[in-house]
Protein backbone atom coordinates (compact mmCIF):
# COMPACT_ATOMS: atom_id res chain seq x y z
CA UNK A 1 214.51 51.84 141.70
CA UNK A 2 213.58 54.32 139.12
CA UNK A 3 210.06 54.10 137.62
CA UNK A 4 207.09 56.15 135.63
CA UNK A 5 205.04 57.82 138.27
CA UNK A 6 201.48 56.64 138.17
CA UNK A 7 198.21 58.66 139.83
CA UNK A 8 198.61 56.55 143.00
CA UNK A 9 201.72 58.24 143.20
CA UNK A 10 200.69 61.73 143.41
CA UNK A 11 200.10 62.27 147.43
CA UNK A 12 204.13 61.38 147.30
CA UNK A 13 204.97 63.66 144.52
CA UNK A 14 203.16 66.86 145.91
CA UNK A 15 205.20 65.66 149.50
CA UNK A 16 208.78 65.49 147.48
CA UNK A 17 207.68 68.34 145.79
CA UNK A 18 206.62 71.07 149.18
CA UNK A 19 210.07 69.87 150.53
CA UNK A 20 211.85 70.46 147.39
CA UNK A 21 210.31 73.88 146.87
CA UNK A 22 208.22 74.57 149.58
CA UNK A 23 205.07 75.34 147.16
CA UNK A 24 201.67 73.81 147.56
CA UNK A 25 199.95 71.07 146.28
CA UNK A 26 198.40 73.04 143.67
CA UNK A 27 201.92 74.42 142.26
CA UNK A 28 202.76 70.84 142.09
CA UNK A 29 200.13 69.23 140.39
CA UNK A 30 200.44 72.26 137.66
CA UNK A 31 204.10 71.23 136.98
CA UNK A 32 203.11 67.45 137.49
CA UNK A 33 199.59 67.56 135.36
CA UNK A 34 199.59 70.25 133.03
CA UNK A 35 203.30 71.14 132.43
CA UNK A 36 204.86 67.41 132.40
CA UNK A 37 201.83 64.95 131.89
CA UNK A 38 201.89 61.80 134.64
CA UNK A 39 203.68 59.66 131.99
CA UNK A 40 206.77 61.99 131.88
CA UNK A 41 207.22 62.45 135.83
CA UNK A 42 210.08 59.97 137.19
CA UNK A 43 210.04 58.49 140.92
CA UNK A 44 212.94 56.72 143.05
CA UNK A 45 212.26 54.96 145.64
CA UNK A 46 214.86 53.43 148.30
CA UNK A 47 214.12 50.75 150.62
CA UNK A 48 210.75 51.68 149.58
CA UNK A 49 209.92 54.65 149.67
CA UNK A 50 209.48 57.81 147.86
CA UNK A 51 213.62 59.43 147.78
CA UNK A 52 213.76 61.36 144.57
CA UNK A 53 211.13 63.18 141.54
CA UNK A 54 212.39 64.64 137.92
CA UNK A 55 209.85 65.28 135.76
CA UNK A 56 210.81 65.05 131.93
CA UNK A 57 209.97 67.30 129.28
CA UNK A 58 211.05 66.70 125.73
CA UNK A 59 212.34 69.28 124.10
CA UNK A 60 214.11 69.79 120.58
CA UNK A 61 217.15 71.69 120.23
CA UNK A 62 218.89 72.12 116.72
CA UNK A 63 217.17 69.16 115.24
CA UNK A 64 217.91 66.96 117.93
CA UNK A 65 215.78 65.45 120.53
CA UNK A 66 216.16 65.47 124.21
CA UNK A 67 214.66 65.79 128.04
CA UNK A 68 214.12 69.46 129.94
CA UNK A 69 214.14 68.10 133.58
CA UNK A 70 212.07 70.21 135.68
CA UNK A 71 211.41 69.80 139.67
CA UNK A 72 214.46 68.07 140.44
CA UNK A 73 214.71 67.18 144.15
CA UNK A 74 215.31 64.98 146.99
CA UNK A 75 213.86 63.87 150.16
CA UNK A 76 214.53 66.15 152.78
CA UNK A 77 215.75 63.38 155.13
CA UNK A 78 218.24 61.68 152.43
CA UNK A 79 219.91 64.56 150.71
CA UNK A 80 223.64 64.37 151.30
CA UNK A 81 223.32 60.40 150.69
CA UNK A 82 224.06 59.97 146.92
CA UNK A 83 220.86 59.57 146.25
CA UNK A 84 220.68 62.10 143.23
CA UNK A 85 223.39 61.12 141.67
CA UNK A 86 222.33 57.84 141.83
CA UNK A 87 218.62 59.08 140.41
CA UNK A 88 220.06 60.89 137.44
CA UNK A 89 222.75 58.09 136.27
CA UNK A 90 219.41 55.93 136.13
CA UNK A 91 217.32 58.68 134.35
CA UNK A 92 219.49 59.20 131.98
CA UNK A 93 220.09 55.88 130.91
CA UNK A 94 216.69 55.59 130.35
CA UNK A 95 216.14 59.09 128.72
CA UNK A 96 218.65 57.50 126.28
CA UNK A 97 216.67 54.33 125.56
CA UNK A 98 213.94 56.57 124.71
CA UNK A 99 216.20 58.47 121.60
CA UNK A 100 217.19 61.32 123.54
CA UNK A 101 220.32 63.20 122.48
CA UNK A 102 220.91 65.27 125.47
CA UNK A 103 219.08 66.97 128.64
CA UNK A 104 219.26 70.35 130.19
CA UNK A 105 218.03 71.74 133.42
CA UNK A 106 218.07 74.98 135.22
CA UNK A 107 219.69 74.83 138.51
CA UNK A 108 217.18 76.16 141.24
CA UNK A 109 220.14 78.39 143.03
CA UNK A 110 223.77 79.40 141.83
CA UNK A 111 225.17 76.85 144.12
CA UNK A 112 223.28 73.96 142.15
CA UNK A 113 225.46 74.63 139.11
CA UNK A 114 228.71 73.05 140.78
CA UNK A 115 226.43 70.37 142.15
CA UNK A 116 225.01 69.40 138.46
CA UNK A 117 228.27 70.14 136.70
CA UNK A 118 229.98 67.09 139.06
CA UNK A 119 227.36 65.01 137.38
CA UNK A 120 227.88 65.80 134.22
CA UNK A 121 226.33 68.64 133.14
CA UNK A 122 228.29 72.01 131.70
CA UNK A 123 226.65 75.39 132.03
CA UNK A 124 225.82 76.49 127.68
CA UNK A 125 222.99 78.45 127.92
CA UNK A 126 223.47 82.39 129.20
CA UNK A 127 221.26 85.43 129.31
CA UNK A 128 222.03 89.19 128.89
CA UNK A 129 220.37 91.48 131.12
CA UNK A 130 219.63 94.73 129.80
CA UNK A 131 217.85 98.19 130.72
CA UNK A 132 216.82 101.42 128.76
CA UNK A 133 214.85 104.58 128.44
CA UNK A 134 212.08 103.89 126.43
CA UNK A 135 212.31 107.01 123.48
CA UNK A 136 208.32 108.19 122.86
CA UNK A 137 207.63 107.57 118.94
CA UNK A 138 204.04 108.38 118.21
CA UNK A 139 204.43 106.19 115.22
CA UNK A 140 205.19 102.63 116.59
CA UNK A 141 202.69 100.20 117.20
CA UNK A 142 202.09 96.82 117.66
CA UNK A 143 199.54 93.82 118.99
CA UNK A 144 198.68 93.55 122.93
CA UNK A 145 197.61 90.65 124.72
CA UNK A 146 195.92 88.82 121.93
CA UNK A 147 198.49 85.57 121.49
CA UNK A 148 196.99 82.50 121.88
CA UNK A 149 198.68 79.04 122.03
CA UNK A 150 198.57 78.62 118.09
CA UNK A 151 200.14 82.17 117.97
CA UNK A 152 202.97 81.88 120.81
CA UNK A 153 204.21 78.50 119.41
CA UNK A 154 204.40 80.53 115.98
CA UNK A 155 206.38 83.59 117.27
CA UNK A 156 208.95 81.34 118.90
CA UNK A 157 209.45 79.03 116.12
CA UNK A 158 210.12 82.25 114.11
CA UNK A 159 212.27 84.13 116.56
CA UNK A 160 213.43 81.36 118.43
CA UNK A 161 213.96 78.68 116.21
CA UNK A 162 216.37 75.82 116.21
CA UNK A 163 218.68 77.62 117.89
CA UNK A 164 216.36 77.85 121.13
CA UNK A 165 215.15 74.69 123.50
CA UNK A 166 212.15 74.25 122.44
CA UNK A 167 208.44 72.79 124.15
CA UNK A 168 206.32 70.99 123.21
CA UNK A 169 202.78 71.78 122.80
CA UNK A 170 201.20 70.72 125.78
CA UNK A 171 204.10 72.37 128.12
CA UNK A 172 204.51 75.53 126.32
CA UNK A 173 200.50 76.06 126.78
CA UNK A 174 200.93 75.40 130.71
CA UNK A 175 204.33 78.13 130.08
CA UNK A 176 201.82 80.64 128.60
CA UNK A 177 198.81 80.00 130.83
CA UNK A 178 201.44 80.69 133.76
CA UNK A 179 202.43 83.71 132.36
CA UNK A 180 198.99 85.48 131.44
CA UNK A 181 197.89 84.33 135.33
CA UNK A 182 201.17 85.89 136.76
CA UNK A 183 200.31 89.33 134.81
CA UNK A 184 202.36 88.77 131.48
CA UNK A 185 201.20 90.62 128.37
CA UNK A 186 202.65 90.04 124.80
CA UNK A 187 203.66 92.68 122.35
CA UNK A 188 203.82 91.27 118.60
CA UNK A 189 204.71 93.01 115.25
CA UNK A 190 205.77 92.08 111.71
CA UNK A 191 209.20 93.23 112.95
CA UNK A 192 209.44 91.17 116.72
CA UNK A 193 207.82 89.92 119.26
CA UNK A 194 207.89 90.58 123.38
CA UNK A 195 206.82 89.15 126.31
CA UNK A 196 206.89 91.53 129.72
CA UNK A 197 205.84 92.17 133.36
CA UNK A 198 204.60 95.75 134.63
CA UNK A 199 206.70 96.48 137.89
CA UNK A 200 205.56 99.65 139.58
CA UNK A 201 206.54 102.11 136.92
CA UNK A 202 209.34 100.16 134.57
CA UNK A 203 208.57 97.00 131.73
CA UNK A 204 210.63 93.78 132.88
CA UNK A 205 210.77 91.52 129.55
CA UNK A 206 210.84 87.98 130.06
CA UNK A 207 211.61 87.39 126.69
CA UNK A 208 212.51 89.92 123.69
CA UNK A 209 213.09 89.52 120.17
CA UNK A 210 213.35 91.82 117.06
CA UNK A 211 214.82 92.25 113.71
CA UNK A 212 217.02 94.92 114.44
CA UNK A 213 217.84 97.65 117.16
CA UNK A 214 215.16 100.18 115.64
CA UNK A 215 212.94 97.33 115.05
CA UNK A 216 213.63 96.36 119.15
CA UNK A 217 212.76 100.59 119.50
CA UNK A 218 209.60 100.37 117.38
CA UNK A 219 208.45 97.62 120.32
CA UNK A 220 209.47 99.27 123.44
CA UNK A 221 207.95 102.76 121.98
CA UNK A 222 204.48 101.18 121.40
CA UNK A 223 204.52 99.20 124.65
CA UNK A 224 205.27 102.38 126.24
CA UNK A 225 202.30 103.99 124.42
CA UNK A 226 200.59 101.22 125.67
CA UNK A 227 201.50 100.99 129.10
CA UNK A 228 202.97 104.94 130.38
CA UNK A 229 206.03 103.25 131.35
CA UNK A 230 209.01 104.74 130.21
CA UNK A 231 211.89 102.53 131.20
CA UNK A 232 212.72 98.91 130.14
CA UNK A 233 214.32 96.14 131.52
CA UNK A 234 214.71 92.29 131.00
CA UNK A 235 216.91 89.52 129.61
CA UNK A 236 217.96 88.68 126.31
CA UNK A 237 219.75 85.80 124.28
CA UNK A 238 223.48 85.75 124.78
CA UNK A 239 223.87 85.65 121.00
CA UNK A 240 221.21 88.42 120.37
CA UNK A 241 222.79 91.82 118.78
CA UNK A 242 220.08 93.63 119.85
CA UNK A 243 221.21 96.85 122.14
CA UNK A 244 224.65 96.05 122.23
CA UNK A 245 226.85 97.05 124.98
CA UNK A 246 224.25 96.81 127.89
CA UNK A 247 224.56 93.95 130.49
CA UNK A 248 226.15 91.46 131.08
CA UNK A 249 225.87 87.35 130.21
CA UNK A 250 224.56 85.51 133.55
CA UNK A 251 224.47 81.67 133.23
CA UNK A 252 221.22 80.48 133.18
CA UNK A 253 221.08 76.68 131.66
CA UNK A 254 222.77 73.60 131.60
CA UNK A 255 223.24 70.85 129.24
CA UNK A 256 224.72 67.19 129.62
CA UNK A 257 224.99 64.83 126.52
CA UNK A 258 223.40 61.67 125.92
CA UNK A 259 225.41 61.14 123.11
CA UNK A 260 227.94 62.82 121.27
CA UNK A 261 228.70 66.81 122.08
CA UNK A 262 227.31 68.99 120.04
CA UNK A 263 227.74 72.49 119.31
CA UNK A 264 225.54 74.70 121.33
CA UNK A 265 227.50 78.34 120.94
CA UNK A 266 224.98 81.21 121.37
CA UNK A 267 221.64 78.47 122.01
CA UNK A 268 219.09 80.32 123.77
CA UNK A 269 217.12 78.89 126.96
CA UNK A 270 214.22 80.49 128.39
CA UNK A 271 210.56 80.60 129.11
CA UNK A 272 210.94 76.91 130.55
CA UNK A 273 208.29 77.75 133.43
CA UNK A 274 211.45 78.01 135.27
């Protein structure tokens, strides 16, 4: 039996979730409270007891509404039993009843994807790894770890847009909040917008978007101003033009459809606190 997860519920979620993930309690009720909200966290329960978690976050993806599920997982002692499969046929029935068009996940390891894709879902959202010298341009320069919720939401809708999966409020504040406490800064200018780690003596951006190649320049040149660091690395959109012939595309998401297919060429995935 499938149902919403209540409070009383939570001593068996934060189990499911240390043997899905092996993270604490705290890591759990993060995801559970502040990323997902109680009323979007579904429970199974077999013979009666606690067998499988999903919590559902809705999410909008070229004008159409649908589910992220995040901390997927199984009982340690019934994997290998059906019992997923069994979980997700029910959740998504009732993701449906509740208008939704589609849901994607990200599969916790690469050998997930053949697991999820017997079930239903296709791998259609990619990412482009990429990594550069960072040229020193005395002239660029941009905004530093001043975003706030109202801003972030703003600088994805702009660069993001209908072509990304998008949070909602509440989630994408739990995203950010993860990010600033995990050492993330944010670079923002008319012309783009960046978000990116400092590891040992190189930038590793999360997420990067810009106008233009020299636009993409203008921000790596003022982060390195900002920062001493004069090498660059991160991911990018699978359909973004920006420094073109570096990487290569690495699945990263996965969709299955509610309802009809829909086109999801070049759709961008990311910053899902994946």
């Amino acid at each position: 039996m499938v149902h919403i997860a209540g409070a009383e519920d939570m001593p068996a979620l934060c189990e499911l979730w240390r043997q899905g993930f092996e993270e604490a309690e705290a890591e759990a009720r993060f995801a559970i409270e502040e990323f997902t909200g109680l009323s979007g966290v579904y429970l199974c329960e077999e013979n009666g007891a606690p067998a499988a978690m999903a919590c559902a976050v809705p999410v909008t993806l070229r004008e159409k509404n649908g589910f992220y599920l995040y901390g997927v997982t199984t009982a340690a002692a019934l994997r290998g039993q059906g019992v997923m499969t069994r979980f997700l046929e029910q959740l998504h029935a009732l993701l449906k009843e509740r208008g939704a068009a589609f849901t994607v996940l990200i599969p916790q390891t690469p050998g997930l994807y053949g697991f999820y894709q017997k079930r239903g879902y296709e791998t259609a959202f990619y990412l482009r790894r990429f990594q550069c010298e960072i040229k020193n341009n005395l002239w660029a320069a941009a905004q530093f770890d001043t975003v706030t919720l109202r801003d972030f939401l703003s600088l994805r809708q702009k660069w993001v847009g209908e072509n990304g999966v998008l949070l909602p409020r509440k989630a994408a504040g739990a995203v950010l909040k993860d990010l600033y406490s995990s050492g993330a800064s944010t670079i923002a200018a008319e012309y783009g917008y960046g978000v990116y780690f400092i590891e040992k003596d190189e930038l590793f951006f999360e997420e990067l978007f810009a106008r233009d190649d020299h636009a993409a320049a203008l921000l790596l040149e003022a982060a390195r101003q900002h920062t001493g660091c004069e090498r660059a690395r991160g991911l990018l959109s699978s359909g973004s033009t920006l420094l073109p012939g570096t990487g290569s595309l690495e699945p990263f998401g996965m969709i299955c459809y509610l309802e009809k297919a829909f086109s999801v060429q070049d759709a961008y995935m990311n910053l899902m606190l994946n």
